[in-house]
Protein backbone atom coordinates (compact mmCIF):
# COMPACT_ATOMS: atom_id res chain seq x y z
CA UNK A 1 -20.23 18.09 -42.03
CA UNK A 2 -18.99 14.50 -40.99
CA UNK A 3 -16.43 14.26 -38.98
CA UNK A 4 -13.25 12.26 -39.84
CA UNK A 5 -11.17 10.33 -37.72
CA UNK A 6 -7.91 9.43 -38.24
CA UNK A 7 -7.10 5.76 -36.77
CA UNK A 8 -3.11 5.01 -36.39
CA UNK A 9 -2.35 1.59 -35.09
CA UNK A 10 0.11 -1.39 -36.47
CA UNK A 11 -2.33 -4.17 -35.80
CA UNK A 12 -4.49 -5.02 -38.92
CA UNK A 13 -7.30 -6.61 -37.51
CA UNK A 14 -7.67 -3.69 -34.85
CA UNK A 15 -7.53 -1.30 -37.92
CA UNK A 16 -10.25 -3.19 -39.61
CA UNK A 17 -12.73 -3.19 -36.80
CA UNK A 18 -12.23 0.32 -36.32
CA UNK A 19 -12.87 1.18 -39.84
CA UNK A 20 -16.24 -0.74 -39.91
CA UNK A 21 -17.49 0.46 -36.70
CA UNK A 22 -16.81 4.09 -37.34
CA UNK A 23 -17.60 3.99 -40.81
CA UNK A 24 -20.95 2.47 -38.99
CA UNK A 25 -21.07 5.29 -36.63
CA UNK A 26 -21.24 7.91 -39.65
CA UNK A 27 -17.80 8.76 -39.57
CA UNK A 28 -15.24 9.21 -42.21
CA UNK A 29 -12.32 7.08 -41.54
CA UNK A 30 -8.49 7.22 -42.50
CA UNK A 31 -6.59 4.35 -41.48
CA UNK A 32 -2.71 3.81 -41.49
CA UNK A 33 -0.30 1.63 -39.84
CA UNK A 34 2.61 4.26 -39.03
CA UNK A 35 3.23 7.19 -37.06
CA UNK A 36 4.95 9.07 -40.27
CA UNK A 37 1.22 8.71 -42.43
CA UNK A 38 -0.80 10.18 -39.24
CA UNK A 39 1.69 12.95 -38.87
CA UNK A 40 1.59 13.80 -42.10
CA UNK A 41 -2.18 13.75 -42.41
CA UNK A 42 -2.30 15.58 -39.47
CA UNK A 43 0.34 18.70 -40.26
CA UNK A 44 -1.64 18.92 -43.57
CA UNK A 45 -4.46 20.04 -40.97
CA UNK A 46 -6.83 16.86 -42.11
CA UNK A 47 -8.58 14.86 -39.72
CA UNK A 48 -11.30 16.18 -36.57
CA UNK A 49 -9.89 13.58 -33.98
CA UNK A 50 -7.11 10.88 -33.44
CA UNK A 51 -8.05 7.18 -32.31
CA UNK A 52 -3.47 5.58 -32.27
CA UNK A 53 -1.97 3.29 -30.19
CA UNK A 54 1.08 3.74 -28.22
CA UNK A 55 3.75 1.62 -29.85
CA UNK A 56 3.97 2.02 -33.35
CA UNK A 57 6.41 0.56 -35.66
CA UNK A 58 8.74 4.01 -36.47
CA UNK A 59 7.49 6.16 -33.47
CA UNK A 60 6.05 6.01 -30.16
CA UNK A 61 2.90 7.67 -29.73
CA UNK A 62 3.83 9.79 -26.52
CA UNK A 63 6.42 11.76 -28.52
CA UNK A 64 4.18 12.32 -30.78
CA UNK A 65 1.47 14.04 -28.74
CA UNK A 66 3.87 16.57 -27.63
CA UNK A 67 4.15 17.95 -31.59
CA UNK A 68 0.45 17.36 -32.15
CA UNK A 69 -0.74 19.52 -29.58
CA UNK A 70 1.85 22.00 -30.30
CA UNK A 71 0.84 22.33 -34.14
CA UNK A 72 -2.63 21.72 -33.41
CA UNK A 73 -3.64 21.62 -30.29
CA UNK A 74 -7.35 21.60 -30.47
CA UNK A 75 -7.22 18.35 -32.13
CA UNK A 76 -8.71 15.66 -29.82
CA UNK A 77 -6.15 12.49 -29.17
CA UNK A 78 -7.34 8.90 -27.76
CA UNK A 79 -4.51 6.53 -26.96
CA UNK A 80 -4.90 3.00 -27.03
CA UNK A 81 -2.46 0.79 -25.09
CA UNK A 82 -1.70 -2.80 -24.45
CA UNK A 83 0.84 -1.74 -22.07
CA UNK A 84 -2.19 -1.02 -19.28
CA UNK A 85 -0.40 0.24 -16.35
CA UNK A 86 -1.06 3.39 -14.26
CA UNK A 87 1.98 5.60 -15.58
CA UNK A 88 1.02 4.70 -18.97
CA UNK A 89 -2.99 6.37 -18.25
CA UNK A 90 -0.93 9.09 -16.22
CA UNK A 91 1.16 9.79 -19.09
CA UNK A 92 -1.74 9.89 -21.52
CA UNK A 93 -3.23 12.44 -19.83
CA UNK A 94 -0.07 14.40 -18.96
CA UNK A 95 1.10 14.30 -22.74
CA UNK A 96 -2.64 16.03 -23.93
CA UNK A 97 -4.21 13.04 -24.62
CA UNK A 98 -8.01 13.43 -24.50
CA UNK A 99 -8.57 9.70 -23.17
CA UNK A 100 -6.61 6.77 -22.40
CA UNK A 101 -8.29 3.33 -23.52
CA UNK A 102 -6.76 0.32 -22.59
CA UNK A 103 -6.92 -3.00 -24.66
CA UNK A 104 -9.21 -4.88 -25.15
CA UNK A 105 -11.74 -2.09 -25.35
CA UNK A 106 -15.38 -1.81 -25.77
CA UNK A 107 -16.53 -0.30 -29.52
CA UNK A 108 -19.02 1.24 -28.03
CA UNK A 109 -17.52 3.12 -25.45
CA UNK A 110 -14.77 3.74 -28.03
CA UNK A 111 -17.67 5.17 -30.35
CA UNK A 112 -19.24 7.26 -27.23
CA UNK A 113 -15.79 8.88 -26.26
CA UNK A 114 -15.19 9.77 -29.76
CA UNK A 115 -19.08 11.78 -29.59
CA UNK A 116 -17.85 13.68 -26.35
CA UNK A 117 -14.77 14.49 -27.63
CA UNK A 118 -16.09 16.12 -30.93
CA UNK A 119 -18.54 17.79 -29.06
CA UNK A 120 -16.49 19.47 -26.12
CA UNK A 121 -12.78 18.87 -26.98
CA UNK A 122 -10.51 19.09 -23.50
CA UNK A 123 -7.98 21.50 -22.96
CA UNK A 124 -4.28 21.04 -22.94
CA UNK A 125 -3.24 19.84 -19.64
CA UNK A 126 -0.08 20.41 -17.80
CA UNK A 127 2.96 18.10 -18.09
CA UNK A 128 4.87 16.86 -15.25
CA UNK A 129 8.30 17.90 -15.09
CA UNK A 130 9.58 13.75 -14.40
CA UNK A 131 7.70 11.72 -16.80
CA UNK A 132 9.64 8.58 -16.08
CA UNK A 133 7.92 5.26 -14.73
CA UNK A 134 10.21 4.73 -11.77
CA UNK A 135 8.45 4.35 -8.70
CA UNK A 136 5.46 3.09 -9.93
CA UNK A 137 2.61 3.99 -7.49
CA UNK A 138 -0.12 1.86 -8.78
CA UNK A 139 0.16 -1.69 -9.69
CA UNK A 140 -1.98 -4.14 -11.40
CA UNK A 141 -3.19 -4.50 -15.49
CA UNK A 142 -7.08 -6.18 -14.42
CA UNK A 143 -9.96 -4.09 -15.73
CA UNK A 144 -10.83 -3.49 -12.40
CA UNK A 145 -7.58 -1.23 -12.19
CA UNK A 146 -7.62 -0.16 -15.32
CA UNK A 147 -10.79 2.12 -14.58
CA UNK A 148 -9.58 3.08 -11.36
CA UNK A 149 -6.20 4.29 -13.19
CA UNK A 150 -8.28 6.07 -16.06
CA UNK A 151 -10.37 7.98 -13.52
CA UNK A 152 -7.30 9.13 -11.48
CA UNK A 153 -5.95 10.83 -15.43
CA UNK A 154 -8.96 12.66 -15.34
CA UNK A 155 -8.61 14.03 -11.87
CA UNK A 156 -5.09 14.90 -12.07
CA UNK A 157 -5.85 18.47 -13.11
CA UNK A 158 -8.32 19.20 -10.92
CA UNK A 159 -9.40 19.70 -7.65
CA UNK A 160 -12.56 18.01 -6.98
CA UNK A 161 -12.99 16.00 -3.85
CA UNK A 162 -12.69 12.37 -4.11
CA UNK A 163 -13.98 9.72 -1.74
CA UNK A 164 -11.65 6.76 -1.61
CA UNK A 165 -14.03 3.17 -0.35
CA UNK A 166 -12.42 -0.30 0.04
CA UNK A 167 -12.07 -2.83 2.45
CA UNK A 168 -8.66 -2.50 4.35
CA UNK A 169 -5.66 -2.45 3.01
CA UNK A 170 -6.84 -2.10 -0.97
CA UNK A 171 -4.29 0.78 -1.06
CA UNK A 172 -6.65 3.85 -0.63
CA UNK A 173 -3.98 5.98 0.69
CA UNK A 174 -1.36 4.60 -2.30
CA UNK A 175 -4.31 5.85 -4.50
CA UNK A 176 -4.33 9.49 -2.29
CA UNK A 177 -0.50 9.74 -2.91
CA UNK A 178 -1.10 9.05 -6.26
CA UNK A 179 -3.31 11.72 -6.90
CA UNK A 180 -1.28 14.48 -4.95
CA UNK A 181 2.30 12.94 -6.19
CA UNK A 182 1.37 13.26 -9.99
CA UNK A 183 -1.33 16.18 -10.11
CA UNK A 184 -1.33 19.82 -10.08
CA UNK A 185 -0.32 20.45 -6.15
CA UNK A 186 3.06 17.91 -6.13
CA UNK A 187 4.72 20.47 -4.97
CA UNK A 188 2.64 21.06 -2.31
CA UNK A 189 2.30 19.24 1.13
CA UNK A 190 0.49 15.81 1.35
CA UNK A 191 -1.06 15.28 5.21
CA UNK A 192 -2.57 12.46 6.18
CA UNK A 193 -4.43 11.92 9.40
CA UNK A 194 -6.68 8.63 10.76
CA UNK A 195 -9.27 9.40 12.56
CA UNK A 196 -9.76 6.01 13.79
CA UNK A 197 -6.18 6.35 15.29
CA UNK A 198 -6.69 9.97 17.26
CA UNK A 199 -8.71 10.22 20.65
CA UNK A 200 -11.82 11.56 19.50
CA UNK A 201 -11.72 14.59 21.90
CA UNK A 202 -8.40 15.48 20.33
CA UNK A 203 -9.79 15.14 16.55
CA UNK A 204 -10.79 19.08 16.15
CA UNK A 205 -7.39 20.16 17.08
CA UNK A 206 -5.32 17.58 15.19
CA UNK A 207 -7.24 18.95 12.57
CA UNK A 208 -7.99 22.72 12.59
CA UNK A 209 -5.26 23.87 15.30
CA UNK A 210 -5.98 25.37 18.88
CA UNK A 211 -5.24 28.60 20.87
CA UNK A 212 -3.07 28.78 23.67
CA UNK A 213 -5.15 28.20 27.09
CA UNK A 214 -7.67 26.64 24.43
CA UNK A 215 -8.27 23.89 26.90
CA UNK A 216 -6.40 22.01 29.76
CA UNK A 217 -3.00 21.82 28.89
CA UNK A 218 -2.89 23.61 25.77
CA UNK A 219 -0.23 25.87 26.72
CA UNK A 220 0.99 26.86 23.42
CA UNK A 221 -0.65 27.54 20.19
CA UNK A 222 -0.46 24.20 17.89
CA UNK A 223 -0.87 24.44 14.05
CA UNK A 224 -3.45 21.86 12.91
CA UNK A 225 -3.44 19.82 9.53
CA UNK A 226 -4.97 21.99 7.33
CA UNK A 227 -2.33 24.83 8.03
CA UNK A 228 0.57 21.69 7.35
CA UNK A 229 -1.71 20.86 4.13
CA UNK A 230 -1.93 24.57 3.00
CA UNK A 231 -1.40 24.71 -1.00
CA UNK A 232 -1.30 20.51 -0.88
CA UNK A 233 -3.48 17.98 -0.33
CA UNK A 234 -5.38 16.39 3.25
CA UNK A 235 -5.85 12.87 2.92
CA UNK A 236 -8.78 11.94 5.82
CA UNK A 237 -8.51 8.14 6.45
CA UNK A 238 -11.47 6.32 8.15
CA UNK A 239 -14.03 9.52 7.37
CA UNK A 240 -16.63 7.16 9.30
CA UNK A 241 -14.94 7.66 12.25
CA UNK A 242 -14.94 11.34 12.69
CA UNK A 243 -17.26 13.02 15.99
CA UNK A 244 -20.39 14.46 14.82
CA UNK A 245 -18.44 17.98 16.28
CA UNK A 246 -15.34 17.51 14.13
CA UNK A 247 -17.70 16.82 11.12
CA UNK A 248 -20.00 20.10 11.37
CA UNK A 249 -16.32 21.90 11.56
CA UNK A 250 -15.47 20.60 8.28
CA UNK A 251 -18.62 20.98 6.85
CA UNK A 252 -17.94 24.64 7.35
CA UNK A 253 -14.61 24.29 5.36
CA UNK A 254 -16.00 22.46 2.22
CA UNK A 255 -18.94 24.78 2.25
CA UNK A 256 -17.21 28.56 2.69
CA UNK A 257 -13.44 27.75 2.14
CA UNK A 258 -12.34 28.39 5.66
CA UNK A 259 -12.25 27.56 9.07
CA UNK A 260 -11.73 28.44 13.50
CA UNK A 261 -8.49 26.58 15.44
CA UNK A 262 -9.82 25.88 18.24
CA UNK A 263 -10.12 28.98 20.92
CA UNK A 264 -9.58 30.86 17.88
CA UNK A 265 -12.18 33.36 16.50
CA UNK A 266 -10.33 34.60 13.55
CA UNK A 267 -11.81 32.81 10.53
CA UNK A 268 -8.47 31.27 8.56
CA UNK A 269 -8.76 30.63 4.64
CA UNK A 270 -7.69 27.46 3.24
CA UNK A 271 -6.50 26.40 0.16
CA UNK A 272 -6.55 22.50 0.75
CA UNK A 273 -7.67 19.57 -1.89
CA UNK A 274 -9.80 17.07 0.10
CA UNK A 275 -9.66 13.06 -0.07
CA UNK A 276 -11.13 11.06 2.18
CA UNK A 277 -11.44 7.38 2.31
CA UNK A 278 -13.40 5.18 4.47
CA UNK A 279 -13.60 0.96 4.96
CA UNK A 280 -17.24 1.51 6.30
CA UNK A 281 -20.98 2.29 4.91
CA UNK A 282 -21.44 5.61 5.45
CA UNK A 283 -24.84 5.46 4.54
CA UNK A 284 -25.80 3.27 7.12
CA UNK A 285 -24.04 5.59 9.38
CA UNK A 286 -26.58 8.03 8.71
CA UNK A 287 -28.70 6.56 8.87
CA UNK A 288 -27.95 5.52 12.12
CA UNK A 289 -27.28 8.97 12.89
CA UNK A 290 -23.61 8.62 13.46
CA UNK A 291 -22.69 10.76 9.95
CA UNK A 292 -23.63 13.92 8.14
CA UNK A 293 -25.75 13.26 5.32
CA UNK A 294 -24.68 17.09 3.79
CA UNK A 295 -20.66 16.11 4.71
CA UNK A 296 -21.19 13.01 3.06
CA UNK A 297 -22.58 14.41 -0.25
CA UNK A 298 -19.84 17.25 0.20
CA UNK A 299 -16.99 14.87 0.05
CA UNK A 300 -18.46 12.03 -1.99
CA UNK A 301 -18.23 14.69 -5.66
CA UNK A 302 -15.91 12.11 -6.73
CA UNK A 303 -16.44 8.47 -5.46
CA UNK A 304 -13.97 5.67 -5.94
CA UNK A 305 -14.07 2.26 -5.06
CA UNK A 306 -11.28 0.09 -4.97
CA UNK A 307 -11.83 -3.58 -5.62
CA UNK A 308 -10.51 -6.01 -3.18
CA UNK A 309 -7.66 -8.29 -3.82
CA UNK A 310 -9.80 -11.18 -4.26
CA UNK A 311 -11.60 -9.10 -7.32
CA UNK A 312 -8.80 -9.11 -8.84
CA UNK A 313 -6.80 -12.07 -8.58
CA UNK A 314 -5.30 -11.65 -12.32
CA UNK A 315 -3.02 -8.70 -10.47
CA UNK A 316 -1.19 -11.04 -8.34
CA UNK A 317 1.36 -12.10 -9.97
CA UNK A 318 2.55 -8.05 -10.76
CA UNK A 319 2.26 -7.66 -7.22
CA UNK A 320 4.28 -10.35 -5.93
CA UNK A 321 6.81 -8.86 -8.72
CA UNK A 322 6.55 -5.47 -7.32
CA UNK A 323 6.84 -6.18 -3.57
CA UNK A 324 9.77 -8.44 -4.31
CA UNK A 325 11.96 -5.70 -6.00
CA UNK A 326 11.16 -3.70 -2.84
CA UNK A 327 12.09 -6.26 -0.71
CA UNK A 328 15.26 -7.13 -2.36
CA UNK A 329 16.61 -3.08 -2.50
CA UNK A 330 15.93 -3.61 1.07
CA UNK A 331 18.36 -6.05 1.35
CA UNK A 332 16.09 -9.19 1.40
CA UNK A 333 16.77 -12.64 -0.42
CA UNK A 334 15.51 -12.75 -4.00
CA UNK A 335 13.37 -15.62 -4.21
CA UNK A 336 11.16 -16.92 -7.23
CA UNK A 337 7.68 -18.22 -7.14
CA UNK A 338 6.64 -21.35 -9.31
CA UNK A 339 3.90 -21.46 -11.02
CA UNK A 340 1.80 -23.43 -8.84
CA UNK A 341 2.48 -21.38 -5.92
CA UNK A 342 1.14 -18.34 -7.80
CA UNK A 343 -2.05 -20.52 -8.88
CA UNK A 344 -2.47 -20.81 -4.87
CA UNK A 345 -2.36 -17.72 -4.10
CA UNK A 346 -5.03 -16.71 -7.06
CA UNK A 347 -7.47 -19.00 -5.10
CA UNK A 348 -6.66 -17.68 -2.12
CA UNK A 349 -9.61 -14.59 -1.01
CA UNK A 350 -6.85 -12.36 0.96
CA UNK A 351 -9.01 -10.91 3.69
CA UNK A 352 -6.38 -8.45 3.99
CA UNK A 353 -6.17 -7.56 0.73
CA UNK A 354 -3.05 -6.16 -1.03
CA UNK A 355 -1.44 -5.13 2.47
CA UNK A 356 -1.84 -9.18 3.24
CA UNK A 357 0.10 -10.13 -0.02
CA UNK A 358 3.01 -7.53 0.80
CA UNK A 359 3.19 -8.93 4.64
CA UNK A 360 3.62 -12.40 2.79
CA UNK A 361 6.35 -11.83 0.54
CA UNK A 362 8.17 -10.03 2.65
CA UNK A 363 7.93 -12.64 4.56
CA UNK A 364 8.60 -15.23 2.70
CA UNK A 365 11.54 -13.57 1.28
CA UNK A 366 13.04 -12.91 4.95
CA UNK A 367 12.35 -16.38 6.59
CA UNK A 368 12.12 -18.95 4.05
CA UNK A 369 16.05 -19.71 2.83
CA UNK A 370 14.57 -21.72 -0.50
CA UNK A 371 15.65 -19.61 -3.51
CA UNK A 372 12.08 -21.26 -4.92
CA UNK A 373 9.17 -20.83 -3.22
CA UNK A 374 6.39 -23.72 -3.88
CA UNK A 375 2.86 -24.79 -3.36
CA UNK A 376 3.49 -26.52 0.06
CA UNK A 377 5.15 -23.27 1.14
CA UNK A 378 1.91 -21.47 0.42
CA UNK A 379 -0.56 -23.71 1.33
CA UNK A 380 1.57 -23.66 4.73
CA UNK A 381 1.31 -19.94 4.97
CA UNK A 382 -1.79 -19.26 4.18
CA UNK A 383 -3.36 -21.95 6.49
CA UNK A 384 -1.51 -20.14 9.37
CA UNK A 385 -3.16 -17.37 8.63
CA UNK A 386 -6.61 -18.11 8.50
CA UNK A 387 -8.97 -16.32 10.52
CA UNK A 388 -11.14 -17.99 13.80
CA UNK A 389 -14.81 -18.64 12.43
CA UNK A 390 -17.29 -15.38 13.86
CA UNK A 391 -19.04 -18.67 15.61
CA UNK A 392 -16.28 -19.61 17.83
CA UNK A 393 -15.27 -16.13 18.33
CA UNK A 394 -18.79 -16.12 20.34
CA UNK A 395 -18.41 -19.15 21.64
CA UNK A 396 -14.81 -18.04 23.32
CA UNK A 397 -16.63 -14.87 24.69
CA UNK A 398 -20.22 -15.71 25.71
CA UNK A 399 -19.76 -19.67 26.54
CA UNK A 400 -22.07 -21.74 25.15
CA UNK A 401 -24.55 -19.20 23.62
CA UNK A 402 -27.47 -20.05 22.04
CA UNK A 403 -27.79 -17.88 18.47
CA UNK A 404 -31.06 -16.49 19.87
CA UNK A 405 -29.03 -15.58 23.10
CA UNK A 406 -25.89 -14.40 21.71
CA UNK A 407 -28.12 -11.93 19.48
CA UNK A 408 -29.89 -10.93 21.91
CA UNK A 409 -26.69 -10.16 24.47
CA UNK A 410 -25.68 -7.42 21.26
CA UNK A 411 -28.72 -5.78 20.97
CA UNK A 412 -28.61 -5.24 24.90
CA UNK A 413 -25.04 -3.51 23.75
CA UNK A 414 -26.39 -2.02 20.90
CA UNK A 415 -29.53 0.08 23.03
CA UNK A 416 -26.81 0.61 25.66
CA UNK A 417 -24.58 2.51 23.13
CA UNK A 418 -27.45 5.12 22.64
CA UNK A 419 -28.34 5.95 26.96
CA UNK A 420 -31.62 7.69 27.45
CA UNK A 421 -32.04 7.57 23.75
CA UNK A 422 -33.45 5.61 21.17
CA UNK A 423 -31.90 4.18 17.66
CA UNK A 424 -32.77 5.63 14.48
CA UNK A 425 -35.85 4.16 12.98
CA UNK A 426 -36.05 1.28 10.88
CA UNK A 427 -33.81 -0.87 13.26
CA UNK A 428 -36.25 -4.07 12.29
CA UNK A 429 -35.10 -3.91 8.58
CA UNK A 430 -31.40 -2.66 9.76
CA UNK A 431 -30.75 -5.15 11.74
CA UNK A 432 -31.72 -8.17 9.13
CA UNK A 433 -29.86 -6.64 6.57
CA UNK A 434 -26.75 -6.39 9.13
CA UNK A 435 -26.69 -10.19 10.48
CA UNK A 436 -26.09 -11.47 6.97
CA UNK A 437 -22.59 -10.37 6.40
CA UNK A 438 -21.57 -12.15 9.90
CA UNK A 439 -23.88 -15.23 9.21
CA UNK A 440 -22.33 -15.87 5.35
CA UNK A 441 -19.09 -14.97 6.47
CA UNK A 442 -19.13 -17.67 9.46
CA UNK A 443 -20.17 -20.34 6.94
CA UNK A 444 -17.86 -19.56 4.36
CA UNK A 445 -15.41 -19.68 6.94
CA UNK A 446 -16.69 -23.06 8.43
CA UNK A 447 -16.70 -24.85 4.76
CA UNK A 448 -12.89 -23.03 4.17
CA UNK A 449 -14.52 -21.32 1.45
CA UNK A 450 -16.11 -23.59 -0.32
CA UNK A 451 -19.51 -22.19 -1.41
CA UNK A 452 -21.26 -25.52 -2.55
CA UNK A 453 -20.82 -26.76 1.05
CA UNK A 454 -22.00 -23.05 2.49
CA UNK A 455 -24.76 -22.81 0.34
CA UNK A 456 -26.01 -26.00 1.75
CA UNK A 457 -25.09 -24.89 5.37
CA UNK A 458 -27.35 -21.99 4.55
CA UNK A 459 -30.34 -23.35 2.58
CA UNK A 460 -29.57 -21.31 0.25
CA UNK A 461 -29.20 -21.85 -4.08
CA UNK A 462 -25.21 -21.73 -4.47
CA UNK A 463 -26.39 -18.45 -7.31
CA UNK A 464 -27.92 -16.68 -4.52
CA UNK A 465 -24.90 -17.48 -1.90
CA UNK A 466 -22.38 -15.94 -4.85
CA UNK A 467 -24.77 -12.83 -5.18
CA UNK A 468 -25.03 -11.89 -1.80
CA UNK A 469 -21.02 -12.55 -1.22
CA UNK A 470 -20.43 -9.54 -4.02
CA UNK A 471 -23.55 -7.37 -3.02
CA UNK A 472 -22.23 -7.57 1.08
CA UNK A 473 -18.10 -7.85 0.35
CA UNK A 474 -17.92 -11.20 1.97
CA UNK A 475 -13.99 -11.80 2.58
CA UNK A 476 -13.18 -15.31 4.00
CA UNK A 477 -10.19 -17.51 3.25
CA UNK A 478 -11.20 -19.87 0.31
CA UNK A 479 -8.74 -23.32 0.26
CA UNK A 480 -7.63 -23.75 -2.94
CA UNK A 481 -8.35 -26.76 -2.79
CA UNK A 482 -12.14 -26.00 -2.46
CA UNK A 483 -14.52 -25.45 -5.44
């Protein structure tokens, strides 16, 4: 039989595309412009799936779910919202919504969704107990968010391992948080430990505990972070970081569910969801042979990236919205940003991503006594903050190098690192691929961002500069005053 699918939503022309394209699809289509109509079609038990929006002229859709699933709750829902902010994907999912789209969305993703859903309808989830949107974790409406916010829905319920990528300070543990503060272990612990921040010889106990008389000056037993994490969630920052020792201990733990403190014999269950996040390639660090390649496909079940700030310039403005309410329950100055100071900061490629933006507000809002904060303020800023070019940083250090001689004084470093033994193999290939990232940064940064100039620098087409700045990451400040 063909399926039918009722479509709720007050905007005609979004009604009318709908229609076509699922009539298109083979579907049989019922279309109204109320809440009342769909709930009525649906407490008559008509209709196989849902496609509404959110805000509806007489009702919103989110109390509406609750009654849908109640009276039928095998019926599939898909929400569609214009209001495309974390809480409102959370709440999708929370309320028994099958999938949150935001708008604009793709028809045939729409169309594809609509397939899965018919064919393996989801269960009911849990609801939170606080449903509110204080406290937003997550902030930002680009599409590059928008995924990242749909994807967290889907793992709210769950506890598959996620691995959290990004440059520093994107926000992966704000994304961690996220997924422990509004999925099924809240009321668990959340621990969070850097491995980039803990002597490496002290890493295995940090983490799984030690024995007293375990080693030198253990003199009483110590309770690691997976006992403080039991029944919550461990959040493992910089991954890449972790001793090859440390990393065959958790191996252990993601393969057979428990583990040994250290001096300890006893193996201890655990009960701990797993996120880890790293700034770093950890496939070139195994291929380096600095990183498990079974840990790595053990923790990366679920990878997420999150874009840099630069990737998503459109989110600024939110942000500086955000961090300013902080700032001012803090006490701070409310201040106000005209346009054209905005437009500067949209140009600008924030090498330290969102963490940079906060820094600067905060800033701003503490030092600068202007109620309105302009373009010269900005421009003043952001200049100040600039990074040195790479090629005077090796100028400072190694004199007057030669490139030839300045590589060659790291590869010295680089066999050094390894004593008696060699690299991994392929080191020709490596180390080509490796000098690029340092050699387009250092003329981006040389031309203040402006790629015409760098491409020129670099003999290279200005297409091929702009390909290899997204396939690398390439952060460098860009004037905005540069094309």
């Amino acid at each position: 039989m063909t399926a039918t699918i009722l479509v709720a939503d007050d905007d005609a022309a979004i009604r009318t595309v709908l229609n076509q394209a699922l009539t298109r699809a083979g579907y049989d289509v019922r279309i109204t412009s109320n809440a009342a109509t769909l709930w009525r079609w649906i407490s008559a038990g008509e209709g196989d799936l849902v496609v509404t929006d959110v805000v509806m002229p007489d009702e919103n859709a989110f109390d509406l779910l609750p009654r849908i699933k109640k009276s039928r709750p095998e019926l599939p829902v898909l929400v569609m919202s214009a209001q495309n902010t974390f809480m409102t994907a959370i709440k999708a999912s929370e309320k028994g919504a099958y999938d949150y789209l935001p708008k604009p969305f793709d028809l045939t993703e729409l169309i594809a969704i609509i397939g899965r859903a018919l064919a393996e309808p989801k269960k009911k989830p849990a609801r939170l107990d606080d449903d509110t949107q204080d406290g937003m974790p997550l902030v930002g409406r680009s599409a590059a968010m928008q995924e990242i916010y749909r994807v967290l829905a889907r793992l709210m319920q769950t506890d598959l391992t996620l691995m959290i990528t990004g440059e520093s300070g994107t926000g992966k543990e704000l994304v961690a948080r996220a997924l422990h503060d509004y999925g099924k272990r809240r009321n668990g612990p959340f621990v969070a430990i850097n491995m980039a921040a803990i002597p490496r010889d002290l890493i295995e106990s940090e983490l799984f505990g030690h024995e007293k008389g375990a080693f030198t000056g253990a003199q009483n037993r110590s309770t690691g972070r997976f006992e403080q994490a039991e029944g919550g969630t461990l959040f493992l920052d910089e991954i890449g970081d972790m001793p090859m020792d440390a990393q065959t201990r958790l191996l252990r733990v993601l393969q057979q569910g428990e583990y040994t403190t250290v001096g300890g014999r006893t193996p201890i269950r655990t009960d701990v969801r797993i996120v880890a996040a790293t700034n770093k390639d950890l496939k070139q660090l195994i291929n380096q042979g600095l990183f498990r390649e079974d840990l790595y496909y053990r923790l990366n079940v679920v990878p997420l990236r999150l874009p840099p700030l630069r990737d998503r310039a459109e989110d600024i403005a939110d942000l500086v919205r955000h961090f300013m309410q902080m700032g001012e329950k803090e006490g701070l100055d409310a201040k106000r940003f005209d346009s054209e100071a905005l437009d500067a900061m949209k140009s600008y490629a924030w090498p330290g991503n969102v963490r940079e933006l906060e820094n600067l507000v905060r800033r701003l809002m503490a030092l600068y006594p202007q109620e309105v904060i302009t373009r010269e303020i900005i421009d003043t800023e952001l200049r100040a903050d600039v990074p040195d070019s790479p090629i005077d940083k090796v100028g400072a250090r190694s004199g007057s190098l030669t490139i030839a001689q300045a590589v060659e004084e790291n590869m010295r470093s680089y066999f050094a690192g390894f004593g008696d033994n060699l690299p991994p193999p392929g080191l020709y290939d490596r180390v080509l691929t490796e000098m690029e990232y340092p050699l387009i940064l250092a003329a981006l940064t040389a031309t203040r961002g402006n790629q015409i100039k760098a491409a020129d620098l670099l003999g290279l087409n200005r297409n091929t500069l702009r390909k290899k700045i997204r396939e690398l990451g390439v952060s460098v400040y860009r004037s905005s005053r540069s094309s």
